[in-house]
C-alpha atoms as a PDB file:
ATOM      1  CA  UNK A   1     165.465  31.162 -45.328  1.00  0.00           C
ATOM      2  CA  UNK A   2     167.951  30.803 -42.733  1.00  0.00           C
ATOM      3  CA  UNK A   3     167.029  27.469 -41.935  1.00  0.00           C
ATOM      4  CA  UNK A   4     167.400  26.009 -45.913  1.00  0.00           C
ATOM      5  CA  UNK A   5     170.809  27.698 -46.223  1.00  0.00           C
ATOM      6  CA  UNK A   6     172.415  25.708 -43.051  1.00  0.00           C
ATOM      7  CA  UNK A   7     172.154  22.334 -44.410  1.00  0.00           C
ATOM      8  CA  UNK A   8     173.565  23.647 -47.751  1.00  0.00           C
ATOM      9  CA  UNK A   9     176.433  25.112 -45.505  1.00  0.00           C
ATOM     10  CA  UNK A  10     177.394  21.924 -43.852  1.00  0.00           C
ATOM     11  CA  UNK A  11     177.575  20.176 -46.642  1.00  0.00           C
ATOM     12  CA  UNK A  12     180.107  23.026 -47.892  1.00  0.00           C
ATOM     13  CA  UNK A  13     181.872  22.658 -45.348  1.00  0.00           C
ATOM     14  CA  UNK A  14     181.872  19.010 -45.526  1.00  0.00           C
ATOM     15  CA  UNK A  15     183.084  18.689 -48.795  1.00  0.00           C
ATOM     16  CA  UNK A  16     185.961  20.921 -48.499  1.00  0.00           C
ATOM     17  CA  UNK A  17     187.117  19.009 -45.249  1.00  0.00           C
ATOM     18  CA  UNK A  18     186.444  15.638 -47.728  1.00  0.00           C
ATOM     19  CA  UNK A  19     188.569  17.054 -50.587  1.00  0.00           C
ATOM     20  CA  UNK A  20     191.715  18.620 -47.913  1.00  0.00           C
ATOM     21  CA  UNK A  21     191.876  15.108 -46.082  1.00  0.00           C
ATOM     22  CA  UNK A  22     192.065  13.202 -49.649  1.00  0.00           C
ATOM     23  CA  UNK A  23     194.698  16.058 -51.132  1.00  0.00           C
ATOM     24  CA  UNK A  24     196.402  15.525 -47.786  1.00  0.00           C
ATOM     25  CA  UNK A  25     196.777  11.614 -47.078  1.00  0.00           C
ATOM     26  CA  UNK A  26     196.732  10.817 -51.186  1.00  0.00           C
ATOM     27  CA  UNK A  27     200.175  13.114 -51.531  1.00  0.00           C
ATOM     28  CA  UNK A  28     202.709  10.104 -52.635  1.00  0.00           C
ATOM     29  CA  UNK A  29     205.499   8.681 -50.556  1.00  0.00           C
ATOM     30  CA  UNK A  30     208.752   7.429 -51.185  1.00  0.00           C
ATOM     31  CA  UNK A  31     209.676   4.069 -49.516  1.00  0.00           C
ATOM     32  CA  UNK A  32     213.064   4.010 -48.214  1.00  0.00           C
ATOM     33  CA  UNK A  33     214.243   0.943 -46.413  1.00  0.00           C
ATOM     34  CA  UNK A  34     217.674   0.096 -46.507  1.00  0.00           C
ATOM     35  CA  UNK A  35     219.781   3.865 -47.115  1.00  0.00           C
ATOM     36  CA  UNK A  36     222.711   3.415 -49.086  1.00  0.00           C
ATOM     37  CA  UNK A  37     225.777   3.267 -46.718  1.00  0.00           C
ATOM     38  CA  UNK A  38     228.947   5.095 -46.702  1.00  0.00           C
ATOM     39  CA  UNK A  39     227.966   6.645 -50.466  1.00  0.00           C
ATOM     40  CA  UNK A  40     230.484   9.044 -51.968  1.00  0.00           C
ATOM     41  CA  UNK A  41     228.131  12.220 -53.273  1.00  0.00           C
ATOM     42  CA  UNK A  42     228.281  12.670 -57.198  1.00  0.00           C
ATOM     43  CA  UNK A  43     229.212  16.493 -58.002  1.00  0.00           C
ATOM     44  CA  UNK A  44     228.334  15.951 -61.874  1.00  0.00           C
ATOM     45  CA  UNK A  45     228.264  13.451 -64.845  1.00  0.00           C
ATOM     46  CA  UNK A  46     229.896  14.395 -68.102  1.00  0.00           C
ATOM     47  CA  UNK A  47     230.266  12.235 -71.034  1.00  0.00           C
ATOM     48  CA  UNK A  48     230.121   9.210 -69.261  1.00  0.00           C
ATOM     49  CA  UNK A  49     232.631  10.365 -66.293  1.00  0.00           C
ATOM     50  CA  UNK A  50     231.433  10.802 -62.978  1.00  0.00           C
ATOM     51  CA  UNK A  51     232.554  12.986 -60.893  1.00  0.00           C
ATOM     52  CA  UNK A  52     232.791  12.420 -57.124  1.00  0.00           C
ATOM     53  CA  UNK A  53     233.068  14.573 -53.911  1.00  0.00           C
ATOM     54  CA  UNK A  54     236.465  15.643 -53.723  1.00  0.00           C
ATOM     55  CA  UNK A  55     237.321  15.923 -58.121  1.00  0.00           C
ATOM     56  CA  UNK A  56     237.913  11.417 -57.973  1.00  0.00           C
ATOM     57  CA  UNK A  57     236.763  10.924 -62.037  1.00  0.00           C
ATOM     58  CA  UNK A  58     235.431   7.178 -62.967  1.00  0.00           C
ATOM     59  CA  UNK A  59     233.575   5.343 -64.972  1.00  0.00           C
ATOM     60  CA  UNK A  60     231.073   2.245 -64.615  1.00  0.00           C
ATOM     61  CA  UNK A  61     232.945  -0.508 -65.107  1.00  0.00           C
ATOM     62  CA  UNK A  62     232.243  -3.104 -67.768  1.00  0.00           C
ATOM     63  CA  UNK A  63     230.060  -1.768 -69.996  1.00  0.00           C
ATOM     64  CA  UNK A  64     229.875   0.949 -72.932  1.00  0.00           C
ATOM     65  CA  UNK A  65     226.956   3.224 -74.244  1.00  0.00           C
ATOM     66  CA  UNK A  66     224.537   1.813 -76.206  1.00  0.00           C
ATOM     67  CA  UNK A  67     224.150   2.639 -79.800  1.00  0.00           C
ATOM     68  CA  UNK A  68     221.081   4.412 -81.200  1.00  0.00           C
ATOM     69  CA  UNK A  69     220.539   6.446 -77.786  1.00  0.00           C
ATOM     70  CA  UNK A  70     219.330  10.388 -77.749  1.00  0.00           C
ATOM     71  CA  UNK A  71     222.108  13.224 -77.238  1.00  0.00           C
ATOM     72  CA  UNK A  72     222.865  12.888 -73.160  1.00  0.00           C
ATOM     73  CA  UNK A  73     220.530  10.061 -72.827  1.00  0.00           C
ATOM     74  CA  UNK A  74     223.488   7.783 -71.143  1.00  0.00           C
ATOM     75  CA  UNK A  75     224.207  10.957 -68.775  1.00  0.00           C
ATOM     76  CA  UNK A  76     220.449  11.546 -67.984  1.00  0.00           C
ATOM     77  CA  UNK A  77     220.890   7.478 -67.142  1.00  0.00           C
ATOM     78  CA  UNK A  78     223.521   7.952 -64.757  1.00  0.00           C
ATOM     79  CA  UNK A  79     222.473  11.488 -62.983  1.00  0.00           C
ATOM     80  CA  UNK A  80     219.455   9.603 -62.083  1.00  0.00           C
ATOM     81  CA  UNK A  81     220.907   5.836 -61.172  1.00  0.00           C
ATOM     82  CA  UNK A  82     223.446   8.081 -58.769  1.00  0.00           C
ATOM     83  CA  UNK A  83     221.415  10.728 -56.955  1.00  0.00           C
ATOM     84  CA  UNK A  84     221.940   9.575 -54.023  1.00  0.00           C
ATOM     85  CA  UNK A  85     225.889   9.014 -54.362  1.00  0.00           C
ATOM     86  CA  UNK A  86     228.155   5.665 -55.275  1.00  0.00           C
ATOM     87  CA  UNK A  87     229.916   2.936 -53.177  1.00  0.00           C
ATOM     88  CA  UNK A  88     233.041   1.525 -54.835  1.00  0.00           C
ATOM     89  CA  UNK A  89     232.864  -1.907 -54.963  1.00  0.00           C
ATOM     90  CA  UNK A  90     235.935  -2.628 -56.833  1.00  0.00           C
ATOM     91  CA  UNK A  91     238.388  -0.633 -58.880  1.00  0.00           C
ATOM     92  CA  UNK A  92     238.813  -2.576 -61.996  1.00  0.00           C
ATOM     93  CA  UNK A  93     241.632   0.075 -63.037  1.00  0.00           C
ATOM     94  CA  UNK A  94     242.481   3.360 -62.997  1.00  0.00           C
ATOM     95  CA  UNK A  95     239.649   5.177 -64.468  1.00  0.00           C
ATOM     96  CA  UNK A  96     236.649   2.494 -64.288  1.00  0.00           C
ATOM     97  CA  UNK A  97     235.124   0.984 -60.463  1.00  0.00           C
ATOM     98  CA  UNK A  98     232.190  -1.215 -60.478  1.00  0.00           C
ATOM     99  CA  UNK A  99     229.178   0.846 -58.266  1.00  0.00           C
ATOM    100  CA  UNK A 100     226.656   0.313 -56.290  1.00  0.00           C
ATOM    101  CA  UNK A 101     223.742   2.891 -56.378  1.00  0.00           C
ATOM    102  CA  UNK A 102     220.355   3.505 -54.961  1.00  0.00           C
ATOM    103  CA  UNK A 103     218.072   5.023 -57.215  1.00  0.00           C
ATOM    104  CA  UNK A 104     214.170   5.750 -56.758  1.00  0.00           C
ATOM    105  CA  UNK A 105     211.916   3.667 -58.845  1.00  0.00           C
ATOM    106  CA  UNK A 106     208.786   5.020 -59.795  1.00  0.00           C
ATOM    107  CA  UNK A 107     205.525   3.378 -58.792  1.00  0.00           C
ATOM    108  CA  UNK A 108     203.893   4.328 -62.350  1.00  0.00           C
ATOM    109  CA  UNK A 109     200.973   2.503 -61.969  1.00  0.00           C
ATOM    110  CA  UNK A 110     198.453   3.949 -59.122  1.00  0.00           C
ATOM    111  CA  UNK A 111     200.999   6.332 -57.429  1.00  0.00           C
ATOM    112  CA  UNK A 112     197.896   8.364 -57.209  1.00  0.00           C
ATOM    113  CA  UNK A 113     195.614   5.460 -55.801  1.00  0.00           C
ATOM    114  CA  UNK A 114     195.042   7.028 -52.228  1.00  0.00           C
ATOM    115  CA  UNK A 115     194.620   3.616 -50.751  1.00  0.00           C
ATOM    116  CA  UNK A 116     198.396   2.882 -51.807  1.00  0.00           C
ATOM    117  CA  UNK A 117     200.065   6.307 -51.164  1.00  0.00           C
ATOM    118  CA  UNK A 118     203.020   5.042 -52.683  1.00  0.00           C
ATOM    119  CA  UNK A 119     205.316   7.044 -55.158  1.00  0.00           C
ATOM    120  CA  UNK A 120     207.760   4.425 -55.698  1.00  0.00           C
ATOM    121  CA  UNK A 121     210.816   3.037 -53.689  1.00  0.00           C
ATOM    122  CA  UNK A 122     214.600   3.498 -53.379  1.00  0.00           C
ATOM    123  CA  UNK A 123     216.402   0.202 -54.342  1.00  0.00           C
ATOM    124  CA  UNK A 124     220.089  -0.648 -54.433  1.00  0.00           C
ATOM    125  CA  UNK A 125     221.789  -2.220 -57.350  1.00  0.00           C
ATOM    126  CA  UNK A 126     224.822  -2.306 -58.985  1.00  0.00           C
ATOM    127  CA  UNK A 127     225.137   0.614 -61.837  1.00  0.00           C
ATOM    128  CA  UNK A 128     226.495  -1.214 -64.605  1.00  0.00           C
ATOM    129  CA  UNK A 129     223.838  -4.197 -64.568  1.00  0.00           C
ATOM    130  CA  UNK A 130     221.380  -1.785 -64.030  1.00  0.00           C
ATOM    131  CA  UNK A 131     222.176   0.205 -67.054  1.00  0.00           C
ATOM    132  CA  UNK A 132     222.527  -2.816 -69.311  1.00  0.00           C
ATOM    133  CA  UNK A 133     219.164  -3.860 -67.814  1.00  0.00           C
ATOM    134  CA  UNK A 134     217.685  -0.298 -68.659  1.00  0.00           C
ATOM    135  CA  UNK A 135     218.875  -0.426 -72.354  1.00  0.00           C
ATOM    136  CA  UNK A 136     221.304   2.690 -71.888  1.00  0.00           C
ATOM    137  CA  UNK A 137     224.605   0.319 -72.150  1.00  0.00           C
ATOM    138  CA  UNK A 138     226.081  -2.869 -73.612  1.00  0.00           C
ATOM    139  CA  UNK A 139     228.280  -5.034 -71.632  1.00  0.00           C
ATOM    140  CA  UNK A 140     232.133  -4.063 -72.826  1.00  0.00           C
ATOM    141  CA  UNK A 141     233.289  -7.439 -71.386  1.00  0.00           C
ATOM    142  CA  UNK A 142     236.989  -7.171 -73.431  1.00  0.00           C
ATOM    143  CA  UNK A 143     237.591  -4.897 -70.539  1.00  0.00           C
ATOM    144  CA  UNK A 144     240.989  -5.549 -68.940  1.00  0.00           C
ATOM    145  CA  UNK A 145     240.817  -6.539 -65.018  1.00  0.00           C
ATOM    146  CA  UNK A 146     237.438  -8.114 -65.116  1.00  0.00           C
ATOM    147  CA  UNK A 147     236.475 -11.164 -63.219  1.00  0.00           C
ATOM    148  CA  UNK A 148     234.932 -14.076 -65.223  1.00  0.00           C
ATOM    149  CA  UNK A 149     232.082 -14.425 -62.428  1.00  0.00           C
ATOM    150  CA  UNK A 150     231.438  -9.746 -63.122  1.00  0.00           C
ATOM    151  CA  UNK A 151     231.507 -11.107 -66.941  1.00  0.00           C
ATOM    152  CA  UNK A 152     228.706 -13.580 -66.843  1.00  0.00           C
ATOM    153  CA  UNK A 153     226.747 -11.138 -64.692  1.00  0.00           C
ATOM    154  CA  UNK A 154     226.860  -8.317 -67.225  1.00  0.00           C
ATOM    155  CA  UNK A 155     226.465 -10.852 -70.621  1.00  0.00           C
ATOM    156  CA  UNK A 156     223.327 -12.001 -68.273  1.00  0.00           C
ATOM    157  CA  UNK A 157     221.882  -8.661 -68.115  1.00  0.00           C
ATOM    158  CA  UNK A 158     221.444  -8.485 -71.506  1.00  0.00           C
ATOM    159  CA  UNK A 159     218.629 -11.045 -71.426  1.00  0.00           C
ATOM    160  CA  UNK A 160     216.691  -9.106 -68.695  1.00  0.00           C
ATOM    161  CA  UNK A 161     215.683  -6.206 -70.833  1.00  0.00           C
ATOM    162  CA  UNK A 162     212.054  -5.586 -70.654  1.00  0.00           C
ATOM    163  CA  UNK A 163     210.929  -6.479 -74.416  1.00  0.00           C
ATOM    164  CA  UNK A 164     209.207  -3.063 -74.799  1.00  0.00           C
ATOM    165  CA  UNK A 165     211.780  -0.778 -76.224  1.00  0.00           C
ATOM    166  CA  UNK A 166     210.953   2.774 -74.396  1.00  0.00           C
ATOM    167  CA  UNK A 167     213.046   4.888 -72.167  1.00  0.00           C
ATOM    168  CA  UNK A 168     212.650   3.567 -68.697  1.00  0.00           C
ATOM    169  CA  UNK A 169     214.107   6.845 -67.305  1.00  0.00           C
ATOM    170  CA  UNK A 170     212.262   9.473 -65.729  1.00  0.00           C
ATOM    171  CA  UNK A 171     214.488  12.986 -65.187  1.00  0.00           C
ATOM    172  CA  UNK A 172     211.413  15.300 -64.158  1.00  0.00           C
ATOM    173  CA  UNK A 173     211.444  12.298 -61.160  1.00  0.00           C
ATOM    174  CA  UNK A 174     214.721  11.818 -60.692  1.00  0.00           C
ATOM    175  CA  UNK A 175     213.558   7.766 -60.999  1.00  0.00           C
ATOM    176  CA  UNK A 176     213.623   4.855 -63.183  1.00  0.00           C
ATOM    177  CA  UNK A 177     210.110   3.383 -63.962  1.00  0.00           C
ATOM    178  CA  UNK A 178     209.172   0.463 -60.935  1.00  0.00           C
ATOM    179  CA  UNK A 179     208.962  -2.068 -64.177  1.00  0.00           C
ATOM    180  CA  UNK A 180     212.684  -2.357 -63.858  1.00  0.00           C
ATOM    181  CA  UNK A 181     212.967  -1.711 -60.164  1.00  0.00           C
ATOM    182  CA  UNK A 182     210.905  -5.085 -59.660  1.00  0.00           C
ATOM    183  CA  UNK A 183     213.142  -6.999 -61.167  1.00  0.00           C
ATOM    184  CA  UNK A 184     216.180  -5.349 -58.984  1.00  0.00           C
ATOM    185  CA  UNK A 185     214.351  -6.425 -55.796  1.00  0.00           C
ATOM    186  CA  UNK A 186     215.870  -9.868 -56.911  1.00  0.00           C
ATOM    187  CA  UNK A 187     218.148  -8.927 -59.239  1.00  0.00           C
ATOM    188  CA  UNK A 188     220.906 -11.849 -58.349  1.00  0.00           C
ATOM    189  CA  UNK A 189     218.151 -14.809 -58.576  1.00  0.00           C
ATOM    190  CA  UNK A 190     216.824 -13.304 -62.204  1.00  0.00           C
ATOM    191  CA  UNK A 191     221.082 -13.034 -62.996  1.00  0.00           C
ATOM    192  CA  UNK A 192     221.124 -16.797 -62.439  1.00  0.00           C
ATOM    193  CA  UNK A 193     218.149 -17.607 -63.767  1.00  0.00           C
ATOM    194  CA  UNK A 194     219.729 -15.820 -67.464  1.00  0.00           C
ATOM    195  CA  UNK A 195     223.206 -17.959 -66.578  1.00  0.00           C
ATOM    196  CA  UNK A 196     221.540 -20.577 -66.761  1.00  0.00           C
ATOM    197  CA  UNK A 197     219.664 -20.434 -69.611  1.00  0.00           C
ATOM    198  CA  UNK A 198     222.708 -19.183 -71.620  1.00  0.00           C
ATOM    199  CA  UNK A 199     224.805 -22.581 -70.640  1.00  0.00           C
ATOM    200  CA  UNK A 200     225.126 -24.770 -73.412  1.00  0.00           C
END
């Protein structure tokens, strides 16, 4: 009796050390290869307003919310885009700044493929093309203080919309789907790509 029950014992055993090594190595990572530097830490986002370390209030520069979206979807948008804090490129005036942020990107499709082990990636980009890019704003380019080169770039973002209309924002992740997040990768070459397909 003894001797049928150890081969059904080792494979027991096995098994379990088979299913902890897969639960183990399969648990997704986050690729993070170029840290945001010298962010300012966001304390909260309110109607559009974010709120820095130290009280400083601004706003993305350049655009406006876009029509038709959910109650806080625009907030949800930004909590997420600045999780891990803002750089101030340039302060178009006194209550608007154009950003640069470095979301995570979820790897939707087989982030729980062991062989790839990959949750998804933190990419910089700057907020207010990303938004417009994400559907969550328009391009307000009859802002004062803009440059005409910061105009084209936003009325260019408006062609890069994925055609699917869906919300490519994740809040349980803290991410923005990786459909979007490929396209930041090379985000200026795609911008000129739309500039020049918009000139006459």
């Amino acid at each position: 009796m003894r001797a049928r029950l150890v081969p059904f014992l080792v494979l027991i055993v096995l098994g379990a050390i088979a299913v902890g090594a897969f639960v183990f190595e399969s648990r997704p990572r986050w690729k993070r290869d170029h840290p945001l530097q010298g962010a300012t830490q966001v304390e909260r986002v309110e109607n559009g307003v974010i709120t820095l370390a130290g009280g400083e209030h601004i706003r993305p520069a350049g655009i406006r919310e876009a029509p038709g979206l959910g109650p806080g979807e625009f907030d949800i948008f930004l909590r997420v885009a600045t999780a891990q804090g803002v750089v101030i490129e340039r302060q178009v005036d006194d209550s608007s700044a154009l950003l640069q942020v470095e979301p995570r990107f979820w790897n939707w499709c087989g982030t729980s493929q062991r062989s790839k082990n990959w949750a998804g990636s933190y990419l910089q980009s700057p907020l207010s093309e990303l938004a417009i890019i994400c559907g969550v704003a328009d391009p307000d380019l009859a802002q004062p203080g803009l440059s005409d080169q910061e105009s084209e770039r936003l009325a260019a973002c408006e062609q890069l919309r994925p055609g699917v209309e869906m919300s490519w924002v994740r809040p349980d992740l803290n991410a923005i789907m990786y459909d979007i997040g490929a396209m930041v990768r090379d985000l200026d070459l795609h911008i000129e790509f739309a500039i020049e397909d918009q000139a006459p």
